[in-house]
ModelCIF file with pLDDT and N, C-alpha, C, O atoms, coordinates in Angstrom:
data_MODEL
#
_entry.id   MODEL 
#
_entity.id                         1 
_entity.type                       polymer 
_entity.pdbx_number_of_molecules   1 
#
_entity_poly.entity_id                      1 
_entity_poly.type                           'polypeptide(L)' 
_entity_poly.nstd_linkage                   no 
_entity_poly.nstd_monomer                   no 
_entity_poly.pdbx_seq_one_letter_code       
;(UNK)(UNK)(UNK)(UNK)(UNK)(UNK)(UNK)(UNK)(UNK)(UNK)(UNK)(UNK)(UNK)(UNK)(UNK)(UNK)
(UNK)(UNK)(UNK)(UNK)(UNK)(UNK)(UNK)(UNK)(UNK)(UNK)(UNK)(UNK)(UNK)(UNK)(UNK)(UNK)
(UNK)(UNK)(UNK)(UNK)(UNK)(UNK)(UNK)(UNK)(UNK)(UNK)(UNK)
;
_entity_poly.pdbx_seq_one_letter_code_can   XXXXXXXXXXXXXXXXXXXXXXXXXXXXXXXXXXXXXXXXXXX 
_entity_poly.pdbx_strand_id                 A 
#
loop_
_entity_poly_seq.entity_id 
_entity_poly_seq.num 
_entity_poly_seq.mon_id 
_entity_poly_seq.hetero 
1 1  UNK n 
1 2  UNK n 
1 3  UNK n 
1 4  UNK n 
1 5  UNK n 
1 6  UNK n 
1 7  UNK n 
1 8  UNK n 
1 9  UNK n 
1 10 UNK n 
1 11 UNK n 
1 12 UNK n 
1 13 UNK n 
1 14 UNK n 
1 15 UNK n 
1 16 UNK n 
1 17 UNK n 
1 18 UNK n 
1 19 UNK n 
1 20 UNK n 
1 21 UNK n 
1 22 UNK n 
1 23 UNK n 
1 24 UNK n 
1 25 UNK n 
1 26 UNK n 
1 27 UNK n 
1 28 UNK n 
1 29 UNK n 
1 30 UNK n 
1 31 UNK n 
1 32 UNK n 
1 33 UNK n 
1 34 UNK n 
1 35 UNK n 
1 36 UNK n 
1 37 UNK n 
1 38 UNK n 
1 39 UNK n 
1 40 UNK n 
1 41 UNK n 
1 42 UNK n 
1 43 UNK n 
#
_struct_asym.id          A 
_struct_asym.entity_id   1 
#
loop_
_ma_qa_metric.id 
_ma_qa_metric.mode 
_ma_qa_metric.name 
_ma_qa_metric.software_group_id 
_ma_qa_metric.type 
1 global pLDDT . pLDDT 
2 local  pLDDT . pLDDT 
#
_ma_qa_metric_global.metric_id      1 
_ma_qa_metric_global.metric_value   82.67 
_ma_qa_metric_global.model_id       1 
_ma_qa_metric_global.ordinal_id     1 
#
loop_
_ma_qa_metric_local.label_asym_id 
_ma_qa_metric_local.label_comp_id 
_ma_qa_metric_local.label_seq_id 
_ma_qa_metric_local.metric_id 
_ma_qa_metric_local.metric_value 
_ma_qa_metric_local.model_id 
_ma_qa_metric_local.ordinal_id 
A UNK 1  2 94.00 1 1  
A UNK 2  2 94.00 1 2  
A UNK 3  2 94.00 1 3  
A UNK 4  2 96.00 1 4  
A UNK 5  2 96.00 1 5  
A UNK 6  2 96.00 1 6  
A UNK 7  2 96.00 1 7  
A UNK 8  2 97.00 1 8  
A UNK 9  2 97.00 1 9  
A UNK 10 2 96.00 1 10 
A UNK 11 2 97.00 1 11 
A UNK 12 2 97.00 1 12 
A UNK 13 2 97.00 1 13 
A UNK 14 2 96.00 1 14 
A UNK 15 2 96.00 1 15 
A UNK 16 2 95.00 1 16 
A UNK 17 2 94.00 1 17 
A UNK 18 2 94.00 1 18 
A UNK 19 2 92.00 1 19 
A UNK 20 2 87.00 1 20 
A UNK 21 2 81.00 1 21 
A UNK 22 2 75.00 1 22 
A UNK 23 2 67.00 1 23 
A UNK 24 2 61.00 1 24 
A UNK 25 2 52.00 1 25 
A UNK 26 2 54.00 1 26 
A UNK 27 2 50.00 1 27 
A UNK 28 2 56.00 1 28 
A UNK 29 2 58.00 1 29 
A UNK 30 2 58.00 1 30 
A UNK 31 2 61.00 1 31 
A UNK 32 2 63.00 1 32 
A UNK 33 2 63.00 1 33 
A UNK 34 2 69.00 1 34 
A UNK 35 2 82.00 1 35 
A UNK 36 2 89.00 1 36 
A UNK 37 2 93.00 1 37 
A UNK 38 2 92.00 1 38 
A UNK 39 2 93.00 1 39 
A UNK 40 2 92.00 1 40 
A UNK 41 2 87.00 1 41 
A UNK 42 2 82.00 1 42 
A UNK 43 2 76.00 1 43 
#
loop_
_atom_site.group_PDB 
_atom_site.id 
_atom_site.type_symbol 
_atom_site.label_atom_id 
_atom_site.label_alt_id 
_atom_site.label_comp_id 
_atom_site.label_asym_id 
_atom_site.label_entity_id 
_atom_site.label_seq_id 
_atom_site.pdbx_PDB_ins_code 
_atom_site.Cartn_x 
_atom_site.Cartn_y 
_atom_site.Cartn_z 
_atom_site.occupancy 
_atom_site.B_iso_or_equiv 
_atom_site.pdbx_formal_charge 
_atom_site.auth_seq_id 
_atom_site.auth_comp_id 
_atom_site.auth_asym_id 
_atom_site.auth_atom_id 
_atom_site.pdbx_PDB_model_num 
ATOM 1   N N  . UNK A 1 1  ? 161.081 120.993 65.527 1.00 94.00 ? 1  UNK A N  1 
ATOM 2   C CA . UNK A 1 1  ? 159.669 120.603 65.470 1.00 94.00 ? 1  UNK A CA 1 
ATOM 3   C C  . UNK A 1 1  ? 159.424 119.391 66.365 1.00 94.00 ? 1  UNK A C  1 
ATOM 4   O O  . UNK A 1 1  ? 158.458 119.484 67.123 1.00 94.00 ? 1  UNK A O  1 
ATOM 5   N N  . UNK A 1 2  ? 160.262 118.088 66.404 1.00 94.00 ? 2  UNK A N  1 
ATOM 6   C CA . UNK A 1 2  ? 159.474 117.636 67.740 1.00 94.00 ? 2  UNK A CA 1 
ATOM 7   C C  . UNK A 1 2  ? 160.115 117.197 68.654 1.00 94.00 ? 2  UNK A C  1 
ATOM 8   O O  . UNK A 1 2  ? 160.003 116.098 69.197 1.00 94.00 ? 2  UNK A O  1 
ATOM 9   N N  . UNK A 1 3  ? 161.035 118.281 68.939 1.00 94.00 ? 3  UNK A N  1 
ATOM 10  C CA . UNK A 1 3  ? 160.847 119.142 70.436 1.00 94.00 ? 3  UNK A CA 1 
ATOM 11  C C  . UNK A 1 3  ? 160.120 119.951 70.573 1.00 94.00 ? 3  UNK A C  1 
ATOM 12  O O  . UNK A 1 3  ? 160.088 120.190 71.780 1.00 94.00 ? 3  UNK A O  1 
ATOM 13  N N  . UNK A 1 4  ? 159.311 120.716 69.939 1.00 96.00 ? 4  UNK A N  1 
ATOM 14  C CA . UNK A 1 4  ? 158.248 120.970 70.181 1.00 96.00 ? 4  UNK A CA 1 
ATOM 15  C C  . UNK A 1 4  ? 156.910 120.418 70.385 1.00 96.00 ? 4  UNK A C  1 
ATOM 16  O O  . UNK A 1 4  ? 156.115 120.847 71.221 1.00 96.00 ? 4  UNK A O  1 
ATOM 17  N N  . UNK A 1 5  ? 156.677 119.348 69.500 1.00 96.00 ? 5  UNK A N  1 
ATOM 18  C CA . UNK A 1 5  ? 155.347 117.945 69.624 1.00 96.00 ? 5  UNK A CA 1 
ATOM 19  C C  . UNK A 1 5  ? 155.979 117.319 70.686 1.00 96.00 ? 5  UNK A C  1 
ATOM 20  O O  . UNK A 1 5  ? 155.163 116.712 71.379 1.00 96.00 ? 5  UNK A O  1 
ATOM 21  N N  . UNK A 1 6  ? 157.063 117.240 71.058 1.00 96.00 ? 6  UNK A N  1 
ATOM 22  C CA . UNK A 1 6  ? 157.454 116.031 72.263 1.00 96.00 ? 6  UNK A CA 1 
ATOM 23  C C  . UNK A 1 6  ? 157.000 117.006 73.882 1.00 96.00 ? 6  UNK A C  1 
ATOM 24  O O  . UNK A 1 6  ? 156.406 116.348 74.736 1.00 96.00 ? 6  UNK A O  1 
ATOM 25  N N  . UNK A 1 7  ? 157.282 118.381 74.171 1.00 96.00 ? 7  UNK A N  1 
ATOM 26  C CA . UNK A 1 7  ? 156.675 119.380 74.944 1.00 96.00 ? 7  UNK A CA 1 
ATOM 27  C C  . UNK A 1 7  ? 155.366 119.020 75.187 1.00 96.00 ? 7  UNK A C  1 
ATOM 28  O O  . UNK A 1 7  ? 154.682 118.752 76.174 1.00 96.00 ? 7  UNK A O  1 
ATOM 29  N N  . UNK A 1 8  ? 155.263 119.072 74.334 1.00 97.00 ? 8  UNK A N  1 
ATOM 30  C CA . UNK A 1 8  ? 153.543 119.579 74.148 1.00 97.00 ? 8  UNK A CA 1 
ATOM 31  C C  . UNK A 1 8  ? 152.865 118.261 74.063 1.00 97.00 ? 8  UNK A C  1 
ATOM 32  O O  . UNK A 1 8  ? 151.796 118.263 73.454 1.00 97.00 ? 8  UNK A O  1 
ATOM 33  N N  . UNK A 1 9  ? 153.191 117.384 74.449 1.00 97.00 ? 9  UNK A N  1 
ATOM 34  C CA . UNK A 1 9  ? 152.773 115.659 74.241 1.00 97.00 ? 9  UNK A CA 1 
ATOM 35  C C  . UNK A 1 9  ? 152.776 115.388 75.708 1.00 97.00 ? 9  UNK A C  1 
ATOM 36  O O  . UNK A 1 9  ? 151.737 114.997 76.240 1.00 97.00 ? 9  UNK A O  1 
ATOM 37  N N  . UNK A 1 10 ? 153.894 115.571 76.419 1.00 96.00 ? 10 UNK A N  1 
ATOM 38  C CA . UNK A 1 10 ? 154.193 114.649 77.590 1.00 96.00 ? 10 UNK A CA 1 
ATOM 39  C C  . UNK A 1 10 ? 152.968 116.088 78.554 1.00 96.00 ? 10 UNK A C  1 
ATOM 40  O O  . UNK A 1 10 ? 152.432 115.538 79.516 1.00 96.00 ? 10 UNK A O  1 
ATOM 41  N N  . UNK A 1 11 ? 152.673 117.124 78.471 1.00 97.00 ? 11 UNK A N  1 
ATOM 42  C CA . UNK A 1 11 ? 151.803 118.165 78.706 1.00 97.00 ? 11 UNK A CA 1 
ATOM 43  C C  . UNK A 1 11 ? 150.411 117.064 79.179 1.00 97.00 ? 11 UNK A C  1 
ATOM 44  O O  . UNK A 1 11 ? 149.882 116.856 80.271 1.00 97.00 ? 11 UNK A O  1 
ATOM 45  N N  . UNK A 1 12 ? 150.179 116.580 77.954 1.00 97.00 ? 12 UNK A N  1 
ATOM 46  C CA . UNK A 1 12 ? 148.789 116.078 78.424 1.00 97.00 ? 12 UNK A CA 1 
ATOM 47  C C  . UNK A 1 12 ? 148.712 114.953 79.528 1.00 97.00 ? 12 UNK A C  1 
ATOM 48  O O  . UNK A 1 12 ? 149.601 114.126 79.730 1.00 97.00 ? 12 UNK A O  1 
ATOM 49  N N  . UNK A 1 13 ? 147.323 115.059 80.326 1.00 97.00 ? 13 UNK A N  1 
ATOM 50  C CA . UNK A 1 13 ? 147.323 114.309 81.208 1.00 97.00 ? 13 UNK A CA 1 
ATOM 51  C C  . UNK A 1 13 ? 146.926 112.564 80.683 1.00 97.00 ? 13 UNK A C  1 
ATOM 52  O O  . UNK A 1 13 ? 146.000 112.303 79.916 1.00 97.00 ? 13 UNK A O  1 
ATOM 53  N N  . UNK A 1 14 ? 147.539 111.880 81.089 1.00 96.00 ? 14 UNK A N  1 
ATOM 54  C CA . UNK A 1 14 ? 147.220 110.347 81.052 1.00 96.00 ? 14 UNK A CA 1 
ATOM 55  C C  . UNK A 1 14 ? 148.664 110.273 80.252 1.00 96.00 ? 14 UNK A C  1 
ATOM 56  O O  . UNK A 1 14 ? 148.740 109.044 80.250 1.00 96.00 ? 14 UNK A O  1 
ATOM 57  N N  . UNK A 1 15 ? 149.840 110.690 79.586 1.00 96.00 ? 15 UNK A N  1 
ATOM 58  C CA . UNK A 1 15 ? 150.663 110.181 79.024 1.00 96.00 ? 15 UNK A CA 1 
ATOM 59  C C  . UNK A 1 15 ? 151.978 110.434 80.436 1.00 96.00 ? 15 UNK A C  1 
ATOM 60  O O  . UNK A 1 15 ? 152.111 111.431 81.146 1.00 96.00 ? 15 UNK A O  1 
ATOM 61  N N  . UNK A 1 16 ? 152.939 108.893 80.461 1.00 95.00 ? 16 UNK A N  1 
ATOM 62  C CA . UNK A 1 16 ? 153.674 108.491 81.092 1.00 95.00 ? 16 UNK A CA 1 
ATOM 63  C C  . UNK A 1 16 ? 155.241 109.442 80.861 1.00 95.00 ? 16 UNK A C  1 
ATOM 64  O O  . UNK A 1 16 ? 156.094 110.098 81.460 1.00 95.00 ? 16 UNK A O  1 
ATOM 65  N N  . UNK A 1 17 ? 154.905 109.018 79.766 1.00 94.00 ? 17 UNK A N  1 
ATOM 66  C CA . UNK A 1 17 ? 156.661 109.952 78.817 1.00 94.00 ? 17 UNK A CA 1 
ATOM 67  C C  . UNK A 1 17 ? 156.117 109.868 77.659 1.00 94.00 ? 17 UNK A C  1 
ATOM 68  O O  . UNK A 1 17 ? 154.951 109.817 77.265 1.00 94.00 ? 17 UNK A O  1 
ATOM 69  N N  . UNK A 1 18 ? 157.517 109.857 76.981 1.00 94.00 ? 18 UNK A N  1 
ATOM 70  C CA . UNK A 1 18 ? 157.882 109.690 75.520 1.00 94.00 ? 18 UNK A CA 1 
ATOM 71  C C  . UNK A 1 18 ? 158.268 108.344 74.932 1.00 94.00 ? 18 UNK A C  1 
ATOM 72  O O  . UNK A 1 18 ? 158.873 107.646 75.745 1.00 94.00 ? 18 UNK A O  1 
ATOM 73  N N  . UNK A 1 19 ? 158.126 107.922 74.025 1.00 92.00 ? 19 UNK A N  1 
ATOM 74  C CA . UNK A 1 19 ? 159.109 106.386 74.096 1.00 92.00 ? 19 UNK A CA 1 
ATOM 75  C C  . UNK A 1 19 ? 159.723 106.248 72.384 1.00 92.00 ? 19 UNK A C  1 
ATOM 76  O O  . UNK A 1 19 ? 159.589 106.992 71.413 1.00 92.00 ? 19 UNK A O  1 
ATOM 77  N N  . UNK A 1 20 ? 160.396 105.004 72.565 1.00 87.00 ? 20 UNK A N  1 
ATOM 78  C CA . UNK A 1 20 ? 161.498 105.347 71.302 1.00 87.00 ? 20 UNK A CA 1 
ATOM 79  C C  . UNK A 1 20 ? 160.625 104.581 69.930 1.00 87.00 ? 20 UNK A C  1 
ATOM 80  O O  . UNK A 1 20 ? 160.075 103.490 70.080 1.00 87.00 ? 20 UNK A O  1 
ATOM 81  N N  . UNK A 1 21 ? 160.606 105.217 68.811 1.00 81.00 ? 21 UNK A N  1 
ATOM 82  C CA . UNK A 1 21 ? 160.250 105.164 67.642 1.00 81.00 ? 21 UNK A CA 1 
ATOM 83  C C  . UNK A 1 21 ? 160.607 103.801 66.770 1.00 81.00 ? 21 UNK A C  1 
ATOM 84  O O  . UNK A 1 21 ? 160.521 103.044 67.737 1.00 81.00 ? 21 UNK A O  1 
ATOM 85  N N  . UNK A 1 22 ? 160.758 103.403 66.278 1.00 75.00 ? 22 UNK A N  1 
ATOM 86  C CA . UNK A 1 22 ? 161.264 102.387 65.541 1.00 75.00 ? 22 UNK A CA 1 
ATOM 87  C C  . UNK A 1 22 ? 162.087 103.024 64.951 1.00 75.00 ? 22 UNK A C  1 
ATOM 88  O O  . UNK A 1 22 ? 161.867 104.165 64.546 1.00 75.00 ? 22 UNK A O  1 
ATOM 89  N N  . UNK A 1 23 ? 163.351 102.311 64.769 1.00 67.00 ? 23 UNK A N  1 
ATOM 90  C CA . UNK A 1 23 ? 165.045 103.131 64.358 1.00 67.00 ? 23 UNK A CA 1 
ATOM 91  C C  . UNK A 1 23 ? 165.153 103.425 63.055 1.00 67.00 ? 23 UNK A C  1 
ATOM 92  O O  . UNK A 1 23 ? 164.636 102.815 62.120 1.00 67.00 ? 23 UNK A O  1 
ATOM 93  N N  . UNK A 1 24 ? 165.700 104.183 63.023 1.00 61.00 ? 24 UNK A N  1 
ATOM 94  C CA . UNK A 1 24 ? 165.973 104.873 61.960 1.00 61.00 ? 24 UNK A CA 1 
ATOM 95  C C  . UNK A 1 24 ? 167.623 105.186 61.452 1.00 61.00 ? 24 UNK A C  1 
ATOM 96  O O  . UNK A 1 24 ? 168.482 104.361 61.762 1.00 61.00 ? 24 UNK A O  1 
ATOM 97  N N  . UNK A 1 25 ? 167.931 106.195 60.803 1.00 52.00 ? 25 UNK A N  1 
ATOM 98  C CA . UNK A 1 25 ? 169.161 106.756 61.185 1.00 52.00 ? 25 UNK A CA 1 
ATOM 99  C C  . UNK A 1 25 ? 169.331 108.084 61.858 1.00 52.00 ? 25 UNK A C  1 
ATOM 100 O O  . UNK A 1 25 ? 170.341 108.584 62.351 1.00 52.00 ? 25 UNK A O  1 
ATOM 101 N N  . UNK A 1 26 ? 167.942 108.598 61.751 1.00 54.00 ? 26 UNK A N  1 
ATOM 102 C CA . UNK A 1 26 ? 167.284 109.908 62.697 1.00 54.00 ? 26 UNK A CA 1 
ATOM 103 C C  . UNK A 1 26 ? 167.414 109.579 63.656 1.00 54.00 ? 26 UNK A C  1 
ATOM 104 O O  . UNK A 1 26 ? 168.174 110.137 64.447 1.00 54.00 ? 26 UNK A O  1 
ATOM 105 N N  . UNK A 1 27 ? 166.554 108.309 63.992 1.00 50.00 ? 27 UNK A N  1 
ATOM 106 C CA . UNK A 1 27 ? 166.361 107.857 65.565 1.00 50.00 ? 27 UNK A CA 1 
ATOM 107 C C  . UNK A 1 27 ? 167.401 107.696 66.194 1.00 50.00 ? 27 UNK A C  1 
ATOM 108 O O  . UNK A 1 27 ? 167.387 107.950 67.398 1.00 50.00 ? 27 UNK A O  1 
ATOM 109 N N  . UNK A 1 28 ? 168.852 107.133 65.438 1.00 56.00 ? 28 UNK A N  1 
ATOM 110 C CA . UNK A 1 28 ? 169.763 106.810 66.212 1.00 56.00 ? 28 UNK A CA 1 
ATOM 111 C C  . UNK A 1 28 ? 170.498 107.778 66.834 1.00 56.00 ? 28 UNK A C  1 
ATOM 112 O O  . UNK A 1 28 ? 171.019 107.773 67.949 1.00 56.00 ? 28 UNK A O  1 
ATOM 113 N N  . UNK A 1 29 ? 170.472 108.710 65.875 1.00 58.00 ? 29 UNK A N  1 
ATOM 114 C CA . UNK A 1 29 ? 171.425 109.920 66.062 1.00 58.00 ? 29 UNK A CA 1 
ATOM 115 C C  . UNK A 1 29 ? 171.291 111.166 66.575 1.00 58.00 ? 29 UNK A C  1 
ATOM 116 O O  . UNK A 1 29 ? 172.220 111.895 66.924 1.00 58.00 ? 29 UNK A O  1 
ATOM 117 N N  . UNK A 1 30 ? 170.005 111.437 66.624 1.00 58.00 ? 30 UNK A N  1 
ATOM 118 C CA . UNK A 1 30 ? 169.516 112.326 66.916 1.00 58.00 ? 30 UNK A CA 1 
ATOM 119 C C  . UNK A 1 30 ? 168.875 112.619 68.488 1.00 58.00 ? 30 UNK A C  1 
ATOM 120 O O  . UNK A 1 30 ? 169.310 111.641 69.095 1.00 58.00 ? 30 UNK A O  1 
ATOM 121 N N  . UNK A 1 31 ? 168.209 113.295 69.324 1.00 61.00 ? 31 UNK A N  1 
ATOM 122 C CA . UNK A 1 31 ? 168.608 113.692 70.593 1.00 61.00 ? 31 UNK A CA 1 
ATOM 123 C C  . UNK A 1 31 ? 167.275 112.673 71.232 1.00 61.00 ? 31 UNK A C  1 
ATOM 124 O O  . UNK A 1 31 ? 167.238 111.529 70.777 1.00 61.00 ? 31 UNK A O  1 
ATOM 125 N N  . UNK A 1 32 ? 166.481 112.964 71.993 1.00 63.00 ? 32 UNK A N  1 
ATOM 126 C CA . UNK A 1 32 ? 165.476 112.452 72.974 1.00 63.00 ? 32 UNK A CA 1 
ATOM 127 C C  . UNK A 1 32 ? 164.418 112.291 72.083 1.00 63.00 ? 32 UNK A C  1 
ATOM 128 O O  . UNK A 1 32 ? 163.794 111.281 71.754 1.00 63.00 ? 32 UNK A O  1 
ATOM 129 N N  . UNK A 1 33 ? 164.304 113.666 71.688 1.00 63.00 ? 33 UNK A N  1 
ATOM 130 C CA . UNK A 1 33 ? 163.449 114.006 71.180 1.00 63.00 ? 33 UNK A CA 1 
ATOM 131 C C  . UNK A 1 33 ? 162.809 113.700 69.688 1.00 63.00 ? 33 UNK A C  1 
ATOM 132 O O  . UNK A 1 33 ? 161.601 113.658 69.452 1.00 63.00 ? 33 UNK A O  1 
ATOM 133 N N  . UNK A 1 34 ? 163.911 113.487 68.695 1.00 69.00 ? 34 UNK A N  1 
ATOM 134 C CA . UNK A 1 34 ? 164.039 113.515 67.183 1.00 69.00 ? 34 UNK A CA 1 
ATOM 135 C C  . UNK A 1 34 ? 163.674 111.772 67.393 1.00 69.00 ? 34 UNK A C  1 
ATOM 136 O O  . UNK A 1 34 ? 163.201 111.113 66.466 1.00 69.00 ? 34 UNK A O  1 
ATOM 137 N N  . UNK A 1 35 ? 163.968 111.204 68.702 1.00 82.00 ? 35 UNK A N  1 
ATOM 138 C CA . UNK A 1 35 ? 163.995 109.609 68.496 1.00 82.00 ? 35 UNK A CA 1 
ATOM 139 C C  . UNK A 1 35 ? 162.102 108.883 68.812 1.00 82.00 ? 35 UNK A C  1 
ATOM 140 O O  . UNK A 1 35 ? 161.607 107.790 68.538 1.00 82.00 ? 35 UNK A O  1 
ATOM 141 N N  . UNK A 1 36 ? 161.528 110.139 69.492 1.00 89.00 ? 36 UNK A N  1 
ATOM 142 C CA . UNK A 1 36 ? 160.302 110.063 69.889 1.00 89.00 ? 36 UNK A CA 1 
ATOM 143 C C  . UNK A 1 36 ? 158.935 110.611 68.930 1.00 89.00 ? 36 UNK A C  1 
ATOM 144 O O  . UNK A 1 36 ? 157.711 110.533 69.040 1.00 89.00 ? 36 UNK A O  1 
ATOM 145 N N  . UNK A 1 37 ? 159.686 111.071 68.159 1.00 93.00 ? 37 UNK A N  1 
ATOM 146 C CA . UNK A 1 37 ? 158.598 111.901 66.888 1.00 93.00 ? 37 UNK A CA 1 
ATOM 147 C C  . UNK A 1 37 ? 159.313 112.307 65.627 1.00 93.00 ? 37 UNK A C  1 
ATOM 148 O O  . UNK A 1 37 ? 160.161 113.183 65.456 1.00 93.00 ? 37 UNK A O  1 
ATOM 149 N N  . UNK A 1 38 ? 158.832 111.565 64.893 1.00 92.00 ? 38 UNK A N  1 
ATOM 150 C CA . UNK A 1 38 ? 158.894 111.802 63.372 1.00 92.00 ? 38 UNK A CA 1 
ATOM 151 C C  . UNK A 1 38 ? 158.418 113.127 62.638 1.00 92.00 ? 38 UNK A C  1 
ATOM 152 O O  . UNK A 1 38 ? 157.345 113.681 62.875 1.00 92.00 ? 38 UNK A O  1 
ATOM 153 N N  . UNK A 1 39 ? 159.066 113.425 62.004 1.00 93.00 ? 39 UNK A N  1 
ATOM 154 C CA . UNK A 1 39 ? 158.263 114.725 61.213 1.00 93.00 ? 39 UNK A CA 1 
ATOM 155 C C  . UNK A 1 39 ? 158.639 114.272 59.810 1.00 93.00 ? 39 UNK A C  1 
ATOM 156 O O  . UNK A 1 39 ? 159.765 113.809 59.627 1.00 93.00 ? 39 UNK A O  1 
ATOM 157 N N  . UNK A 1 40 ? 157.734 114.377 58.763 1.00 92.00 ? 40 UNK A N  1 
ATOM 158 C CA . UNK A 1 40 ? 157.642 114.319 57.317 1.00 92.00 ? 40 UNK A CA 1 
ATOM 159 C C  . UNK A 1 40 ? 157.502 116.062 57.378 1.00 92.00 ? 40 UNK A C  1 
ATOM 160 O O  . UNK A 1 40 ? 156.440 116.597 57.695 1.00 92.00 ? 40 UNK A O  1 
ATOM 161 N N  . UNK A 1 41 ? 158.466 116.668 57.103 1.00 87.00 ? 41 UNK A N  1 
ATOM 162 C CA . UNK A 1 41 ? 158.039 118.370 56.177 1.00 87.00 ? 41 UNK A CA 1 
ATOM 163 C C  . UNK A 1 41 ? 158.739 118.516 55.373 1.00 87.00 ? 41 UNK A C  1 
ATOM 164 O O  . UNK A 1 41 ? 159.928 118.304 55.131 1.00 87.00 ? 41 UNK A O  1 
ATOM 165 N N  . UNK A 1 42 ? 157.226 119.241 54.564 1.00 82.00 ? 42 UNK A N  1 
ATOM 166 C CA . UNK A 1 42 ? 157.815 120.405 53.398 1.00 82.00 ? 42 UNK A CA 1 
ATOM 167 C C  . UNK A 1 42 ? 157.068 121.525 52.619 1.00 82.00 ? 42 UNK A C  1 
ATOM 168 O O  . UNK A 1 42 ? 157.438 122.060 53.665 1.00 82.00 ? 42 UNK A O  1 
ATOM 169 N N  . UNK A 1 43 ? 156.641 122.101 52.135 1.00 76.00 ? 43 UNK A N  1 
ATOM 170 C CA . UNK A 1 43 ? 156.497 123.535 51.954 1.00 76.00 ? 43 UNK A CA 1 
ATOM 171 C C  . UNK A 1 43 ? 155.060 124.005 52.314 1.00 76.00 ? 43 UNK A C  1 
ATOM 172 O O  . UNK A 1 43 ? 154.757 125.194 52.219 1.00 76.00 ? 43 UNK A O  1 
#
């Protein structure tokens, strides 16, 4: 999921990139993407 919101983000015009989230243990570990967008899910 956001590698998919991170796609579909840097898509629109006026945004530069992506940039890093405030850390986490997601953020740390996880790829480009997982460090640039948060997801809360569930059912």
């Amino acid at each position: 999921i956001s590698s998919i919101a991170s796609a579909a983000a840097v898509e629109v015009p006026g945004v530069a990139g992506m940039a890093q989230r405030p850390a986490d243990i997601r953020g740390i570990i996880g790829s480009a993407a997982a460090r640039a967008v948060r997801v809360l899910n569930n059912d």
